[in-house]
N, C-alpha and C. Protein backbone atom coordinates (compact mmCIF):
# COMPACT_ATOMS: atom_id res chain seq x y z
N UNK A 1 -23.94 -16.36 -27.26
CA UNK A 1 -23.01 -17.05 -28.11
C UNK A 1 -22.20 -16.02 -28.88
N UNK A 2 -20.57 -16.44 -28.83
CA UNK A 2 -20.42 -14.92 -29.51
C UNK A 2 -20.37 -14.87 -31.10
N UNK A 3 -20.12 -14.23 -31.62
CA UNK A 3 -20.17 -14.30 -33.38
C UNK A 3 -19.35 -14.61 -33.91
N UNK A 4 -19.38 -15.01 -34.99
CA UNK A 4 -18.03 -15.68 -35.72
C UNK A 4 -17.83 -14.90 -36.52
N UNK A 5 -15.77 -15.06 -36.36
CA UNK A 5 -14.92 -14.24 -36.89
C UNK A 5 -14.83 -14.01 -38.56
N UNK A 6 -15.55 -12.98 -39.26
CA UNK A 6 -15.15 -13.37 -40.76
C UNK A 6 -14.14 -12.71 -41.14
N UNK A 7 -12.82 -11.49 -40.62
CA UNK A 7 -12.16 -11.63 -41.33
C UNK A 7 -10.34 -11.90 -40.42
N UNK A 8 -10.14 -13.07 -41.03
CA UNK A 8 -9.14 -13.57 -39.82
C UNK A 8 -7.29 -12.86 -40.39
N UNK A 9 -7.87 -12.74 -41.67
CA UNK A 9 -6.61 -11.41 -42.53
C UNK A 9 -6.41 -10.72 -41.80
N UNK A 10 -7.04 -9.92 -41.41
CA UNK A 10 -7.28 -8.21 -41.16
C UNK A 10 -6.58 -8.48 -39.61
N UNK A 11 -7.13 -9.54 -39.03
CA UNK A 11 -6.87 -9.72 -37.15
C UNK A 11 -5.42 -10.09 -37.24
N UNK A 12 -4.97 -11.20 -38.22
CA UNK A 12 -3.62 -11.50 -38.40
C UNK A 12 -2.41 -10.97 -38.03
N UNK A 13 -2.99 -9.53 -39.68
CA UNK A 13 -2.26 -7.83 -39.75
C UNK A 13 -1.85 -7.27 -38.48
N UNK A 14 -3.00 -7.01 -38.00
CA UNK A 14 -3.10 -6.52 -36.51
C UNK A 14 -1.92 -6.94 -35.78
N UNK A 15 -2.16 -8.00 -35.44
CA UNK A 15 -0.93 -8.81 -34.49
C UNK A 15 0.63 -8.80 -35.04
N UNK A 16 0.37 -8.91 -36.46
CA UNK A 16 1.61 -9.05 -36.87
C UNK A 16 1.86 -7.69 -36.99
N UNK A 17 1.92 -6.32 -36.83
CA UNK A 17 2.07 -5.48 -36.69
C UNK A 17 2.45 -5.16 -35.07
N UNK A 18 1.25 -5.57 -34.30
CA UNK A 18 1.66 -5.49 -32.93
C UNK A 18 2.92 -5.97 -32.34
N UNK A 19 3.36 -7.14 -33.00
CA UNK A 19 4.65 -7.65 -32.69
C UNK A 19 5.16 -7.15 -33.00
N UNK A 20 5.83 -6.51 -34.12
CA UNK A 20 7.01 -6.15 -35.04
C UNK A 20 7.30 -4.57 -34.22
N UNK A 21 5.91 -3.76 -33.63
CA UNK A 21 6.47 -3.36 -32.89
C UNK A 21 6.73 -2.86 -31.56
N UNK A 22 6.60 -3.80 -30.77
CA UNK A 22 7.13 -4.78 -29.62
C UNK A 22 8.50 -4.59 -29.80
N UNK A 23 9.37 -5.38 -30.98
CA UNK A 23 10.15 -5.61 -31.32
C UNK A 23 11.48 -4.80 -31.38
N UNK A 24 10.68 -3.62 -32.21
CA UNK A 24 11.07 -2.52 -32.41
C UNK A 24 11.79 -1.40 -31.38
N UNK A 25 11.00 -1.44 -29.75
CA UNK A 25 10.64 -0.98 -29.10
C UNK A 25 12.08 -1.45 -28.29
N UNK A 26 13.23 -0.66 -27.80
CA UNK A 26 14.30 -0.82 -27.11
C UNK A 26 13.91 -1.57 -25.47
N UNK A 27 13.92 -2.65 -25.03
CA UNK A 27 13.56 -2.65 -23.71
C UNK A 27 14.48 -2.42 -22.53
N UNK A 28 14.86 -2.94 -21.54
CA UNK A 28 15.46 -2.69 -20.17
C UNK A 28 17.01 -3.82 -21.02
N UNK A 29 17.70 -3.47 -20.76
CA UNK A 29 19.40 -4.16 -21.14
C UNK A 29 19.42 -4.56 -19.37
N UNK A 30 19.61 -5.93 -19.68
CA UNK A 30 19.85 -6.95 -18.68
C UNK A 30 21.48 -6.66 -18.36
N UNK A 31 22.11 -6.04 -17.29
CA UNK A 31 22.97 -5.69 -17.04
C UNK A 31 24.11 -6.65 -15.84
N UNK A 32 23.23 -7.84 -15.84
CA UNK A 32 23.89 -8.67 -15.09
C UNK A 32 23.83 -9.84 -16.28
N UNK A 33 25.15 -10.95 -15.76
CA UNK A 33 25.35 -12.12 -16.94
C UNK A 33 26.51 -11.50 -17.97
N UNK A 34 27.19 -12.54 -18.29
CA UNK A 34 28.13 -12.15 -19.55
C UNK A 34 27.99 -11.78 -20.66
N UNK A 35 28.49 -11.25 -21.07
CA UNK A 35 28.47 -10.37 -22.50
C UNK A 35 28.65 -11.50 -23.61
N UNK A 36 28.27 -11.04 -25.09
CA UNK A 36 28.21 -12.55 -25.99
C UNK A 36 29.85 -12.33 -26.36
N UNK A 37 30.43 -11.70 -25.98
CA UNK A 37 32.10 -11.63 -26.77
C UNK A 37 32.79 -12.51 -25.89
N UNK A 38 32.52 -11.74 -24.56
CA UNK A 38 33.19 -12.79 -23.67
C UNK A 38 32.64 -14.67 -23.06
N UNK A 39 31.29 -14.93 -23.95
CA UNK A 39 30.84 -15.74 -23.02
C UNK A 39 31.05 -16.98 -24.05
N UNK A 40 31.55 -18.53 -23.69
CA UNK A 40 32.21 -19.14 -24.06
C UNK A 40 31.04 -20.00 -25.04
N UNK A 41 31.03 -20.48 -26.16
CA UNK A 41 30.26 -21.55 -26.30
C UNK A 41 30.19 -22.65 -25.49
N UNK A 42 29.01 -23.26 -25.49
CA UNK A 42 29.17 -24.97 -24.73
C UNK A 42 30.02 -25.63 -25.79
N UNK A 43 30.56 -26.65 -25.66
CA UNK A 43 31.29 -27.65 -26.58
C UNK A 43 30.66 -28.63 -26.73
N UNK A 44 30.32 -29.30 -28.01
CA UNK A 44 29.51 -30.94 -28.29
C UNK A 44 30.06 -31.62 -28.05
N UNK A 45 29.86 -32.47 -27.36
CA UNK A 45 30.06 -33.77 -27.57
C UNK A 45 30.83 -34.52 -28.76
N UNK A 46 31.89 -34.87 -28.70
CA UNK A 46 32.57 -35.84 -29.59
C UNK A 46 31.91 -37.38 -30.21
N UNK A 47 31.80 -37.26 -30.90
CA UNK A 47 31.35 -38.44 -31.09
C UNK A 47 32.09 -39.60 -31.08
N UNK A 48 31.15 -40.99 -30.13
CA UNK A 48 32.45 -41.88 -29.99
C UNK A 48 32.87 -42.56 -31.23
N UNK A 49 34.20 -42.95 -31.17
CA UNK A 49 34.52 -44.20 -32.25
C UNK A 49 34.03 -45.17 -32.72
N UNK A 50 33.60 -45.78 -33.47
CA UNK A 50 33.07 -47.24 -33.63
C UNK A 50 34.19 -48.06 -33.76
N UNK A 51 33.49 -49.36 -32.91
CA UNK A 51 34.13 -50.42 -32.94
C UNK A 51 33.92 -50.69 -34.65
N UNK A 52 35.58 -51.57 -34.71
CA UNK A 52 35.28 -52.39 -35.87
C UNK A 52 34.30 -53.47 -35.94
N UNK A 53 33.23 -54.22 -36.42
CA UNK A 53 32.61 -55.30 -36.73
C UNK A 53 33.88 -56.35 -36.55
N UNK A 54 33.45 -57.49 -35.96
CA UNK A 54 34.41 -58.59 -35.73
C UNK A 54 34.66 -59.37 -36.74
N UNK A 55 35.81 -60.12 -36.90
CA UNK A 55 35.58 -60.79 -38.13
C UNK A 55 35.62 -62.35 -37.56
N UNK A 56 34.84 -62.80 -38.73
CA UNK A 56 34.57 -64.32 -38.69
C UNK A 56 35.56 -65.64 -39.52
N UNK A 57 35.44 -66.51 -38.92
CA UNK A 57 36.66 -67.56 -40.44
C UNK A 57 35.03 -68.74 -39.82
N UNK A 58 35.07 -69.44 -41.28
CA UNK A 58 34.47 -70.06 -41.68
C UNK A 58 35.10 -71.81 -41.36
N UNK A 59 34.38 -72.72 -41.03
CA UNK A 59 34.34 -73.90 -40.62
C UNK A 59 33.52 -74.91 -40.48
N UNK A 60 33.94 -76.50 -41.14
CA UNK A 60 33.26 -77.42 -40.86
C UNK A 60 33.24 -78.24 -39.77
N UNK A 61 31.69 -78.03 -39.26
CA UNK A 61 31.88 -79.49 -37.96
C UNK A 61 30.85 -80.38 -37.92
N UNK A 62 31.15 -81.35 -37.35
CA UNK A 62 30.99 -82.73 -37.56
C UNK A 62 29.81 -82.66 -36.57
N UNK A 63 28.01 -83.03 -36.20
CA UNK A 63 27.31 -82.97 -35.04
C UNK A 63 26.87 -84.69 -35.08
N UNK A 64 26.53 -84.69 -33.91
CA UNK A 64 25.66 -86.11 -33.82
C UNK A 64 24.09 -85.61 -33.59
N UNK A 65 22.92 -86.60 -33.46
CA UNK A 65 21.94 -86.23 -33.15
C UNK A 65 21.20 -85.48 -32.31
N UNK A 66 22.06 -85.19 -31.35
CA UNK A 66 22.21 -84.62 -30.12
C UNK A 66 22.81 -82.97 -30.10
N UNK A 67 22.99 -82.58 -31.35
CA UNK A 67 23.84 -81.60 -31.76
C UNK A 67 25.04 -81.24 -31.05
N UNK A 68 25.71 -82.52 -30.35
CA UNK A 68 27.07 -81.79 -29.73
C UNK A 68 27.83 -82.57 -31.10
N UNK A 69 28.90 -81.39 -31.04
CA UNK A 69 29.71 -81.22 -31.52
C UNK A 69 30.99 -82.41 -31.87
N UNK A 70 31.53 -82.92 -32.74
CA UNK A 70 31.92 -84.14 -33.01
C UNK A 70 33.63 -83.93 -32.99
N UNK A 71 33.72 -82.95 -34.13
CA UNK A 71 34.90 -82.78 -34.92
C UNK A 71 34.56 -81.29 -35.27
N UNK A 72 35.74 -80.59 -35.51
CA UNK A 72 35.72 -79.05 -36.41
C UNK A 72 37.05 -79.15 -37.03
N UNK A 73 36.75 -78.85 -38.87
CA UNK A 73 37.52 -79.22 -39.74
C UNK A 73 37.52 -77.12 -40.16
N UNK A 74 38.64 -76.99 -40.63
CA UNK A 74 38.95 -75.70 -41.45
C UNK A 74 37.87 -75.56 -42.49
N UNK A 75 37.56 -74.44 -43.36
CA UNK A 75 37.02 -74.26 -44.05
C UNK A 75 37.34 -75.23 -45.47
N UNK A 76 38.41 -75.38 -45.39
CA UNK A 76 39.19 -75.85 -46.91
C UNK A 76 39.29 -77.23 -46.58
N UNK A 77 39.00 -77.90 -45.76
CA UNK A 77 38.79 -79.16 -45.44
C UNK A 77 37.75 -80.46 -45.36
N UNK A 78 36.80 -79.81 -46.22
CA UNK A 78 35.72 -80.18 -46.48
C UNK A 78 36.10 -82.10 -46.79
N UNK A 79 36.11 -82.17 -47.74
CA UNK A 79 36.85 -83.88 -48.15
C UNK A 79 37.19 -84.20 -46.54
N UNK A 80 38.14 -83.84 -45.84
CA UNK A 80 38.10 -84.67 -44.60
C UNK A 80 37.16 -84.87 -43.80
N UNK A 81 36.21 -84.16 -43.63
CA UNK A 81 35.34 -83.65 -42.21
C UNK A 81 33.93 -84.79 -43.34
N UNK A 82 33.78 -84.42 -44.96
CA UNK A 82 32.92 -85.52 -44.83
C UNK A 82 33.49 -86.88 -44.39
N UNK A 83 34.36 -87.36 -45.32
CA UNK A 83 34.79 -88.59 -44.32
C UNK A 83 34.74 -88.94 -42.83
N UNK A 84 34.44 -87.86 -42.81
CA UNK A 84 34.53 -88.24 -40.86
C UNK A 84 33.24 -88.65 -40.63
N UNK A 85 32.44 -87.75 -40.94
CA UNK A 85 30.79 -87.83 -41.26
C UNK A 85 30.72 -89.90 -41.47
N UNK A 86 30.99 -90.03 -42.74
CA UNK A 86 30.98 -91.51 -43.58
C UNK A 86 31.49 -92.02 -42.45
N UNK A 87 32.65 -92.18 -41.89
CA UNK A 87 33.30 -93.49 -40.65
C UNK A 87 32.36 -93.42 -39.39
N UNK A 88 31.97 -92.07 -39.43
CA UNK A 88 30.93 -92.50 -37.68
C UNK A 88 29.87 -93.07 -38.17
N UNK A 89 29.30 -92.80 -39.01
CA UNK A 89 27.93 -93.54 -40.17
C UNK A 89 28.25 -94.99 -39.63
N UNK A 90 29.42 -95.70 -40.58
CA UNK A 90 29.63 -96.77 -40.38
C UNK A 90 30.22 -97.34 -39.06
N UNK A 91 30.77 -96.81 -37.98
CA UNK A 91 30.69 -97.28 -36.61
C UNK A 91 30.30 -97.31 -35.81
N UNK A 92 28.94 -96.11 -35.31
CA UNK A 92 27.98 -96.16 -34.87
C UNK A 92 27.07 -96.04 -35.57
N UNK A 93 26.00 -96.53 -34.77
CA UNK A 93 24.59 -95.97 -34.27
C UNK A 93 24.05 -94.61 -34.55
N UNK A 94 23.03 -94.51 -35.15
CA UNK A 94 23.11 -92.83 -35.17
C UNK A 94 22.68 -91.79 -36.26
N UNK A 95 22.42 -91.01 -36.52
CA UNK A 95 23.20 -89.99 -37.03
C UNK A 95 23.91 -88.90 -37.13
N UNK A 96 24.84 -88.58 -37.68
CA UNK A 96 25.63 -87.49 -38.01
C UNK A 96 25.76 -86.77 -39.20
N UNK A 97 26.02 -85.38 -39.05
CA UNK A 97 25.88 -84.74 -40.28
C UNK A 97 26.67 -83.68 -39.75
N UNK A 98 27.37 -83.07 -41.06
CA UNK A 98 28.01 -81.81 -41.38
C UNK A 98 27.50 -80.38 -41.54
N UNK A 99 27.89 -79.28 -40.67
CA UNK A 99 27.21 -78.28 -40.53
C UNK A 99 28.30 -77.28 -40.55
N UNK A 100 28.39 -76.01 -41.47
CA UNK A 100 28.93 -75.11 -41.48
C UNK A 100 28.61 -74.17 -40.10
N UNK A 101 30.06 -73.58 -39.60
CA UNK A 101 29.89 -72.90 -38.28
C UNK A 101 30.45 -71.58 -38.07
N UNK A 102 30.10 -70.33 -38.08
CA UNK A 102 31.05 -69.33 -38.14
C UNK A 102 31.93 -68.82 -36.81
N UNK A 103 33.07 -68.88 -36.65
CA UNK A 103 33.21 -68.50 -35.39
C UNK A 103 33.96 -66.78 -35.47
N UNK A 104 34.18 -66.03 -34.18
CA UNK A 104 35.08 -64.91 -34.15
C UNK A 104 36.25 -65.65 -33.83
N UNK A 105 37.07 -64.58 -34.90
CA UNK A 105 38.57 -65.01 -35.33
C UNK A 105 39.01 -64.17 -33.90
N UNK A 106 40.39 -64.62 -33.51
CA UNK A 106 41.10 -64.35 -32.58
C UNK A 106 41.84 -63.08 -32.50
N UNK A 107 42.24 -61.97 -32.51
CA UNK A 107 42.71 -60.37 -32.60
C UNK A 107 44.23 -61.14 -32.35
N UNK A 108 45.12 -61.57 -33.61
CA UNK A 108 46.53 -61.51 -33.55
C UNK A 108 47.25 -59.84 -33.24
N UNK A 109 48.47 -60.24 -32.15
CA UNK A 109 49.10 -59.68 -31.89
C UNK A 109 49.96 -58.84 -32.96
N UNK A 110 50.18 -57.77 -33.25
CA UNK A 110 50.96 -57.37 -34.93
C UNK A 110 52.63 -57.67 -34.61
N UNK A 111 52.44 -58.50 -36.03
CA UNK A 111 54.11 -58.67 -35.98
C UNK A 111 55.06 -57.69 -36.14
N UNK A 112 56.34 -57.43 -35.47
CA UNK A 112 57.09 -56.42 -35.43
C UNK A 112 58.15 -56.77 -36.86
N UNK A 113 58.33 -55.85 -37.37
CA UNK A 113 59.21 -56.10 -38.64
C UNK A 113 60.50 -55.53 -38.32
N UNK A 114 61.79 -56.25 -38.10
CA UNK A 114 62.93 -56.07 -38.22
C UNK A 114 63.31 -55.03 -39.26
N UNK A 115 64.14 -53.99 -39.18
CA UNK A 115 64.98 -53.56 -40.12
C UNK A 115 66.11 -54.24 -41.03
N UNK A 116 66.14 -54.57 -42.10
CA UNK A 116 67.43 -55.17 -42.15
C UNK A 116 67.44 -56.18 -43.81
């Protein structure tokens, strides 16, 4: 069994001495391959653009029990879309209820502005 190491300082020294000079020590100059003046960096990678986040417009619609879809009222139209709610109440069968819906807004074309 072999003996155990008591002083692991001293062996450390050693090595770290042995390296440094290694180090020290001029070796063989690799005489093939480019030189660092002439030899080009790699280039990174660009990083891509981010998309913008989409935007949303806000809306009321009208469902039946069945969750299809009845009616879709504007955001600011609330007063109509309940009424709509109240008249199917009272002409059918059923129920219906009002549910806020977010949808993606449409990417308008930019308007061109005349000089003048």
């Amino acid at each position: 069994m072999p003996s155990r190491i008591l002083n692991r300082r001293e062996l450390r020294k050693q090595t770290d001495q042995a390296e440094s000079a290694m180090l020290r020590e001029p070796g063989p100059k690799a005489v093939a391959g480019p030189t660092p003046a002439t030899a080009k960096a790699p280039r990174g990678r660009k990083p891509r653009k981010k998309k913008a986040p989409p935007r949303y417009c806000a809306r009321w619609c009208v469902y039946d029990a069945a969750m299809k879809q009845i009616a879709v009222f504007d955001y600011n139209q609330r007063a109509a879309a309940e009424k709509k709610v109240i008249d199917l109440a009272a002409r059918k069968k059923g129920i219906h209820f009002l549910q806020i819906i977010k949808e993606v807004m449409s990417e308008l074309a930019p308007v061109e502005q005349f000089p003048g």
